[in-house]
Every structure is written in structure tokens, then in C-alpha cells.
Protein backbone atom coordinates (compact mmCIF):
# COMPACT_ATOMS: atom_id res chain seq x y z
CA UNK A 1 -5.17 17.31 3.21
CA UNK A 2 -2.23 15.31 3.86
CA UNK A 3 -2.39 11.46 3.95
CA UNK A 4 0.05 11.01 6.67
CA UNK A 5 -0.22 11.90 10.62
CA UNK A 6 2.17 12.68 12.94
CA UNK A 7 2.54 10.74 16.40
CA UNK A 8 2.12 13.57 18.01
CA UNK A 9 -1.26 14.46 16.67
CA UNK A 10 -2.16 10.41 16.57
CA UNK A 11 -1.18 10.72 20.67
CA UNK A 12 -4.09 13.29 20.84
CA UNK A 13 -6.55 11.54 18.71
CA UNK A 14 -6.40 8.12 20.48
CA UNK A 15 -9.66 8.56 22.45
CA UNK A 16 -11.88 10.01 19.79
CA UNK A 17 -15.13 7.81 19.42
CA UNK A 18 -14.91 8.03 15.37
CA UNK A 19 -11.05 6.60 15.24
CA UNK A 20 -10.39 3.50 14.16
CA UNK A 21 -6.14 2.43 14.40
CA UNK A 22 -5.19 0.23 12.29
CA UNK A 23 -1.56 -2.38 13.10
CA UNK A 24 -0.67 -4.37 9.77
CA UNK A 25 3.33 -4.99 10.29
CA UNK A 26 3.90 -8.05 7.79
CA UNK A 27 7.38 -9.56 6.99
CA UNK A 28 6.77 -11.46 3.70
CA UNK A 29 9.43 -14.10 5.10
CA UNK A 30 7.63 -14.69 8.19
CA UNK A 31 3.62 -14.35 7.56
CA UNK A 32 2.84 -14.68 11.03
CA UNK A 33 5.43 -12.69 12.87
CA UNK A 34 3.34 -9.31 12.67
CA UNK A 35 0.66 -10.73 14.97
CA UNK A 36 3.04 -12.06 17.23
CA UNK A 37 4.77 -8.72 17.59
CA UNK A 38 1.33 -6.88 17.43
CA UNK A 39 0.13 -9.13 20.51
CA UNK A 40 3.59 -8.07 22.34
CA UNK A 41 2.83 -4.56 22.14
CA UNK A 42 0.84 -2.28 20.15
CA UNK A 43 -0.58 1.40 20.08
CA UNK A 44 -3.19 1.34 22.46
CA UNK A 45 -6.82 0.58 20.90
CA UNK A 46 -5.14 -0.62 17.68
CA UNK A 47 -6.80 -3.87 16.17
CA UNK A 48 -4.34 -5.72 13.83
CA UNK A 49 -5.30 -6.95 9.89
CA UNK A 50 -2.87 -9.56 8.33
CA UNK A 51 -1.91 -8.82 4.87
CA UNK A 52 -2.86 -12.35 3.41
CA UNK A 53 -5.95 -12.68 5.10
CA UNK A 54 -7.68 -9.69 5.34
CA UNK A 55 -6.05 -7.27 3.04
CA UNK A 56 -5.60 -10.27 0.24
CA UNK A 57 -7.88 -12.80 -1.68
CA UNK A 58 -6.21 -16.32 -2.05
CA UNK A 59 -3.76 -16.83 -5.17
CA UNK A 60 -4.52 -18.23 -8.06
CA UNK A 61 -1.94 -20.08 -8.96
CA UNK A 62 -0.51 -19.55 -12.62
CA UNK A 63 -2.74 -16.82 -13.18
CA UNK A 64 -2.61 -14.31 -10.09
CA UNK A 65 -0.23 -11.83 -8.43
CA UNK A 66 1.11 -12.90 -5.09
CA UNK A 67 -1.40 -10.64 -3.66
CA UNK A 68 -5.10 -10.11 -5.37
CA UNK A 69 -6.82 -7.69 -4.25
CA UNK A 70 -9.46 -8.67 -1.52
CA UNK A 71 -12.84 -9.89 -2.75
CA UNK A 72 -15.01 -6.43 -1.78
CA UNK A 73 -17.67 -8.27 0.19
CA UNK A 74 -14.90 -9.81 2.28
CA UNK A 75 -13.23 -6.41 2.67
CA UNK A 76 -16.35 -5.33 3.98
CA UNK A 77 -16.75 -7.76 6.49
CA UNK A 78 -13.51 -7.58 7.85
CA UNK A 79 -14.06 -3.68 8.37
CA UNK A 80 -17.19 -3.76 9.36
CA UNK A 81 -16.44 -6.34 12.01
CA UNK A 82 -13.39 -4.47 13.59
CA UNK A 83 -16.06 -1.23 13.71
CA UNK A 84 -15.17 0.71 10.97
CA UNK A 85 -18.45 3.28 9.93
CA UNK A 86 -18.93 5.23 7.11
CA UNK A 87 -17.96 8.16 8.91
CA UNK A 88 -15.02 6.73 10.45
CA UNK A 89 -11.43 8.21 10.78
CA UNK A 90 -9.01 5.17 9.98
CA UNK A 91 -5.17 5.71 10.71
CA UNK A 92 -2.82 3.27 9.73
CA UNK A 93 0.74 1.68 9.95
CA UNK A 94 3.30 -1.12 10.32
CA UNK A 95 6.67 -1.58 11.93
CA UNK A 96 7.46 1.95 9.94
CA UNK A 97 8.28 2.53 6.25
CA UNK A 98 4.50 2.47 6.01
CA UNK A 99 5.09 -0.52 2.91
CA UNK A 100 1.81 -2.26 4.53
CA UNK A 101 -0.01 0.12 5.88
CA UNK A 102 -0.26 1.92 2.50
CA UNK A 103 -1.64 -1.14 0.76
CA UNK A 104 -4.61 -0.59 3.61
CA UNK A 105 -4.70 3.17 3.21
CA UNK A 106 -5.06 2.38 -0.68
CA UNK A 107 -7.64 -0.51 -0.36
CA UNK A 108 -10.12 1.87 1.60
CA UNK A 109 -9.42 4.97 -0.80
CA UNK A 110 -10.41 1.99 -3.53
CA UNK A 111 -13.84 1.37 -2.05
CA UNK A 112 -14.41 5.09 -1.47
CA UNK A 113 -13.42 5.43 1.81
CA UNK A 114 -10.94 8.96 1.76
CA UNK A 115 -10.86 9.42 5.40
CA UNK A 116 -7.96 6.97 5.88
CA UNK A 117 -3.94 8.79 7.34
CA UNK A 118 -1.08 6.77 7.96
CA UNK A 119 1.19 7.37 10.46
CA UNK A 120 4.21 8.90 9.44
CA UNK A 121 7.61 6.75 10.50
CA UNK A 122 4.95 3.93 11.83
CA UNK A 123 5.47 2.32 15.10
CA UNK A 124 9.05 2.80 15.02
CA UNK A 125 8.66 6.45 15.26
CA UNK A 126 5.90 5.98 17.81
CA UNK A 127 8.82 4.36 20.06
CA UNK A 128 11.26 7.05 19.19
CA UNK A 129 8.82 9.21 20.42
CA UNK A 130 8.81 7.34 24.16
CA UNK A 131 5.11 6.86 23.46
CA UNK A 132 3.34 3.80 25.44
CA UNK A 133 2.56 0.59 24.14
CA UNK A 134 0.00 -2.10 25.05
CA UNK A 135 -0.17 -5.91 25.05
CA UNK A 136 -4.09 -5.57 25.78
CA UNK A 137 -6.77 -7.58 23.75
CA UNK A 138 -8.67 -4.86 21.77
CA UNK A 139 -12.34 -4.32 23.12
CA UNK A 140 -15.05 -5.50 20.93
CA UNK A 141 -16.55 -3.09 19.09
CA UNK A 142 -20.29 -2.83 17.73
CA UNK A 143 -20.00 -3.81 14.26
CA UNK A 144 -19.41 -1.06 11.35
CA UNK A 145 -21.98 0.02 8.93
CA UNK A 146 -19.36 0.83 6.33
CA UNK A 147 -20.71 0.29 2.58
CA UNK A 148 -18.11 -0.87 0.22
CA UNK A 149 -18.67 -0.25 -3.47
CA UNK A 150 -14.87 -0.37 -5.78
CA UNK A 151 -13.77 2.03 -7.83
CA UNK A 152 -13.18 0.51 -11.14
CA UNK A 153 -10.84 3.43 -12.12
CA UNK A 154 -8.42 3.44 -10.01
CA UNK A 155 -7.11 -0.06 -11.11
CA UNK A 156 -5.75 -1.63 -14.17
CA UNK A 157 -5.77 -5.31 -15.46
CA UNK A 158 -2.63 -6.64 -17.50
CA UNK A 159 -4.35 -7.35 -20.61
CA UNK A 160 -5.07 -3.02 -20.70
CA UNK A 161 -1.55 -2.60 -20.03
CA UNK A 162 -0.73 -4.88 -22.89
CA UNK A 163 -2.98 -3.34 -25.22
CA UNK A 164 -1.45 0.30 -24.35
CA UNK A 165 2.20 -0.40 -24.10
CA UNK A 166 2.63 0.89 -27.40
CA UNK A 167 0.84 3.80 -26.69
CA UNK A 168 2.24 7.18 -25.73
CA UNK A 169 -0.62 7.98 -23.49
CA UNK A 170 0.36 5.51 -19.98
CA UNK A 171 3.56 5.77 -18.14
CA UNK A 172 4.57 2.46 -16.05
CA UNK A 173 6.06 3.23 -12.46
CA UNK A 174 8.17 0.45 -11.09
CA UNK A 175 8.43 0.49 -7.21
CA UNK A 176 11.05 -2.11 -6.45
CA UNK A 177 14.60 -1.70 -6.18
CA UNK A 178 16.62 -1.17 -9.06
CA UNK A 179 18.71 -4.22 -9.02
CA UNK A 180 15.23 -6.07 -9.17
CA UNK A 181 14.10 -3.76 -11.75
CA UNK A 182 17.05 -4.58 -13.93
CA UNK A 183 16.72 -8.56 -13.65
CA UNK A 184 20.07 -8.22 -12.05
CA UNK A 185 18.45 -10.24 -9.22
CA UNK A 186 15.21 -11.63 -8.15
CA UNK A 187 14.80 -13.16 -4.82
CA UNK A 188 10.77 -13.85 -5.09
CA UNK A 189 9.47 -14.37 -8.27
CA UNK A 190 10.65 -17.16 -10.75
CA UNK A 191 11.49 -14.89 -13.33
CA UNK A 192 13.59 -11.09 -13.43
CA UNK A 193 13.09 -8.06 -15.34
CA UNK A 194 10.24 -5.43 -15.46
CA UNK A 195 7.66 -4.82 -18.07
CA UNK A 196 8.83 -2.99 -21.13
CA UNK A 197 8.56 0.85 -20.96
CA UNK A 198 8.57 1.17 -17.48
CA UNK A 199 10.45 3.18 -15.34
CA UNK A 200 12.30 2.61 -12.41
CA UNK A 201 10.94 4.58 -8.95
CA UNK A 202 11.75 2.69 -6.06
CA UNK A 203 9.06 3.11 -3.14
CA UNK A 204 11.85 2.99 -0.72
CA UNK A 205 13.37 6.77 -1.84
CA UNK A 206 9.77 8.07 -0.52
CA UNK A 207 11.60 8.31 2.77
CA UNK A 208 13.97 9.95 4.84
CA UNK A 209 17.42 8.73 6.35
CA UNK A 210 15.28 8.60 9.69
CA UNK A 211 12.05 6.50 8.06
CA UNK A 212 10.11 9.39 7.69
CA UNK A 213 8.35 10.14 4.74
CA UNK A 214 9.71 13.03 2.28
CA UNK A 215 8.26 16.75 2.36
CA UNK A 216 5.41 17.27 -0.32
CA UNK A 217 8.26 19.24 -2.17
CA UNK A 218 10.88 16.48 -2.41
CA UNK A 219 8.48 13.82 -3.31
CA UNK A 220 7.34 16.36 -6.41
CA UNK A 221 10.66 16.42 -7.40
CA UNK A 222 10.54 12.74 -7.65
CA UNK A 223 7.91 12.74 -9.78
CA UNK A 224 9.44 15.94 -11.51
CA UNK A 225 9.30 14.26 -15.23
CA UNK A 226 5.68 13.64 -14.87
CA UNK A 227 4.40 16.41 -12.97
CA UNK A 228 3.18 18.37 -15.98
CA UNK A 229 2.45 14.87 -18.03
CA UNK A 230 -0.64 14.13 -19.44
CA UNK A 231 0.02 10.43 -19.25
CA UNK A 232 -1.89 8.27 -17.21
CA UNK A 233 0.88 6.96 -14.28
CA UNK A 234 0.47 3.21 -13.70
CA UNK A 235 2.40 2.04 -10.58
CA UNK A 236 3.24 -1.46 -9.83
CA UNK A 237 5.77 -3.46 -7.99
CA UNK A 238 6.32 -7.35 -7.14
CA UNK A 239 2.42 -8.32 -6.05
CA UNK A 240 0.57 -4.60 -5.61
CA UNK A 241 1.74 -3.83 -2.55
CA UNK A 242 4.62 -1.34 -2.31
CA UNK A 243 2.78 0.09 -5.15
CA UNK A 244 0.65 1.41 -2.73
CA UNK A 245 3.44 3.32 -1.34
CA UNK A 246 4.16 5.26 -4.44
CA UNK A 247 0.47 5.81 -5.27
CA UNK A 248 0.36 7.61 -1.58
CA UNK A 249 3.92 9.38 -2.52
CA UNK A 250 2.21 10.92 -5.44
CA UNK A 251 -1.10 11.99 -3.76
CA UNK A 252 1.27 13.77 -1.41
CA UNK A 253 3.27 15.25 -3.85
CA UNK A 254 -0.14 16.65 -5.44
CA UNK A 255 -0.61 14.53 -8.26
CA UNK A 256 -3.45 12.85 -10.04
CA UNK A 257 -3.56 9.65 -8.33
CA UNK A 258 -1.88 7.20 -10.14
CA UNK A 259 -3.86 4.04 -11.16
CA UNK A 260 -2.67 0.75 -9.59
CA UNK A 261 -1.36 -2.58 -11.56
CA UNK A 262 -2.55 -4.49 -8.74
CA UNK A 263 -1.28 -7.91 -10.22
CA UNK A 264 1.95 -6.25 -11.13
CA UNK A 265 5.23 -8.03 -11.80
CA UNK A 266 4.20 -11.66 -10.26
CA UNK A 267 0.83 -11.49 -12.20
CA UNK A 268 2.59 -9.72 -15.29
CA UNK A 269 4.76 -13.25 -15.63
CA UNK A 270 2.12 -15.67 -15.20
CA UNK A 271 1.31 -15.71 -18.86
CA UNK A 272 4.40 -16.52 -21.70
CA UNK A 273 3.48 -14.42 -24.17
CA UNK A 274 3.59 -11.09 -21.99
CA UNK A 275 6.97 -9.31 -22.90
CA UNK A 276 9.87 -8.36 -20.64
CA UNK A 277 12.61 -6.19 -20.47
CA UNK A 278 15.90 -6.31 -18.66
CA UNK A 279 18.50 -3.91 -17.83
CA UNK A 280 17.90 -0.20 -17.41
């Protein structure tokens, strides 16, 4: 099954009972603007998660990524209490590259939860499309019974990666962009490069001139040197987040899903005496 829907078939769906839409726009330069924008129009019955506070535990300073992952009884909380059920259909997006709303579609996957899409080209392709928005308050819902229990496999904590690097058995996937990648720049986190062996996949190739995601065939051929690997693929990126994004990409292409360095590059540089590597 694919993990993406179309706003076409999302524009049928909207009145099932079992659906539960999903808004989680996020600019990382201004926290709060998604849930402005969300409460200025939004697909109607959507109910809006904020990156840092639902989809997040706090930082740790000098010892966390930018983003942890959420503390599971939280996460189940938060879902339960927007009406999420075990049996639920969740679709997701953002504003549309689908950067966020993969780091959702991931998190639920992680506590078991498969039945999670995200909508292809996001809400800008929902406005290409002439679709309706709302500015409504969502209705309350009666609380979820979801049951969250993490799968410890589909993750992977720095000191592993450290331990393995020499090994020929793990392959590190680097989602940013390659400038970033190379140290050439590095507008977020105090230090630049990636971590050694890696190699450089940038989430943002996963889609189309038009925002759209790439066929099941051209994302394969972007994993092409892996496809018949019997490495384990590690993505990461700046703070586990567009990670998500290539984790997804692979999925669709019809590979294993990759584990996730959810600390990644801003945990990865926390500690000295874990190496780095510049340049290509």
C-alpha cells in the first residue's frame, strides 16, 4: 500500500467516522507561525500538532538532538486526546513537501500504528486543487483508545552507530542538503560536517518540480546502490526530522525500512570525541 494520498481521494474520505487529519506545518524559524496559519485556514476537520510540543520531548541541552523523540506516554496522550483509536485512519501533512508531516507519519509507524498516509503535495496541492478551506475550531472528539507500545528496532542510538562505523554491515543516509553535508555551510548547528561514512541523499530530491512526491520507480532509482544491499540503511539529518522523509521515500520505493538516527547530526556533535567528516 502506498504511504501517500492523493487530494482527490482525501476530498472523498473527509467524512468517514474512522479518519483522523492531521495539520503540522512548522517553520523552524518561526515555531509558532504553523498554528497561526492553521487557525487561518485549514482542511476541514483537521486538528493541528506542533512539532515541539507534541511531536518532540524537551532538549537536553549538551546531550540531545534538537528534536528527541516524544516521551511514548506523552505521545499517547496527545493522540488519544485529539481521538485517534486503534483502528483509526490518520492522514497527514504540512504546508507541502510533507518535511513535518513525515516525522508524524514515522512517529505512529514507531509505536505500531501502520494505518497512517500523508497527503501527497500537502496543503499546497490541496489549494492547487481549488479545494475549500476552514477557519473553524475542530469539534471535540471522544477521547482515543489508541495503545502505544515503541518499536525498539526501528531506531538507533549514537553510541551503536559509533560502535559500527567501522563495520561493513550499516550504511549512513544523510538527508540534508549537500552544501550542509559537506561543512561548506551550517546555518543551525554550531558545528559542520556529517558523520564519517555517510552518504549524501538529500530528502528534498524525493520530490517533483511541482512538490509532489516521486513515482515508486524514480525514488528506487534513488536508492539504486542499495536496493540489492544487505546493509542495514540508517537515515539521519539535522535533529530526526527530514529523516523521516527519506525513511517514507524508501518504504515507497519498496525497501526495508530504514532505521532512524533520531538524534542525528545535532545529537551526533554533542559529545567531542564523536568523529566528523567534511567534504564529499
Amino acid at each position: 500500500m502506498s504511504q501517500l494520498i492523493s487530494v482527490a481521494e482525501l476530498a472523498e474520505r473527509l467524512d468517514e467516522p474512522g479518519l483522523r487529519l492531521f495539520d503540522v506545518r512548522f517553520y523552524l524559524d518561526r515555531p509558532e507561525q504553523g498554528r497561526l496559519d492553521f487557525n487561518a485556514g485549514h482542511i476541514s476537520g483537521a486538528r493541528y500538532l506542533h512539532l515541539n510540543d507534541d511531536l518532540s520531548d524537551p532538549i537536553i541541552p549538551g546531550a540531545s538532538g534538537r528534536h528527541p523523540l516524544p516521551n511514548s506516554a506523552h505521545f499517547q496522550a496527545c493522540l488519544r486526546r485529539n481521538g485517534v483509536d486503534s483502528d483509526s485512519m490518520v492522514v497527514v501533512y504540512d504546508e507541502g513537501p510533507g518535511f513535518f508531516a513525515a516525522r508524524l507519519w514515522w512517529l505512529l509507524r514507531w509505536v505500531r500504528h501502520d494505518q497512517v498516509r500523508v497527503l501527497n503535495g500537502g496543503l499546497a496541492a490541496w489549494k492547487a486543487a481549488k479545494l475549500p478551506l476552514s477557519s473553524e475550531t475542530p469539534r471535540p472528539l471522544t477521547e482515543g483508545n489508541i495503545s502505544v507500545r515503541p518499536d525498539p528496532y526501528k531506531v538507533i542510538d549514537a553510541q551503536t552507530i559509533l560502535r559500527r562505523l567501522d563495520e561493513n554491515s550499516m550504511q549512513l543516509l544523510d538527508a540534508r542538503a549537500p552544501e550542509r553535508f559537506r561543512g561548506a555551510v551550517e546555518p543551525i548547528d554550531p558545528i559542520a560536517g556529517h558523520i564519517p561514512g555517510a552518504a549524501n541523499l538529500p530528502c528534498a530530491a524525493n520530490l517533483d518540480g511541482k512538490g509532489l512526491w516521486l513515482s515508486p520507480k524514480a525514488l528506487r532509482l534513488r536508492f539504486a546502490p542499495w536496493v540489492n544491499s544487505k546493509k542495514t540503511l540508517v537515515c539521519y539529518c539535522g535533529s530526526g526530522v527530514t529523516a523521516c522523509h527519506s525513511i517514507l521515500a524508501a518504504v515507497e520505493a519498496g525497501l526495508a525500512e530504514p532505521v532512524l538516527y533520531a538524534g542525528s547530526w545535532s545529537e551526533w556533535i554533542t559529545q567531542p570525541g564523536r568523529p566528523v567528516a567534511t567534504g564529499e
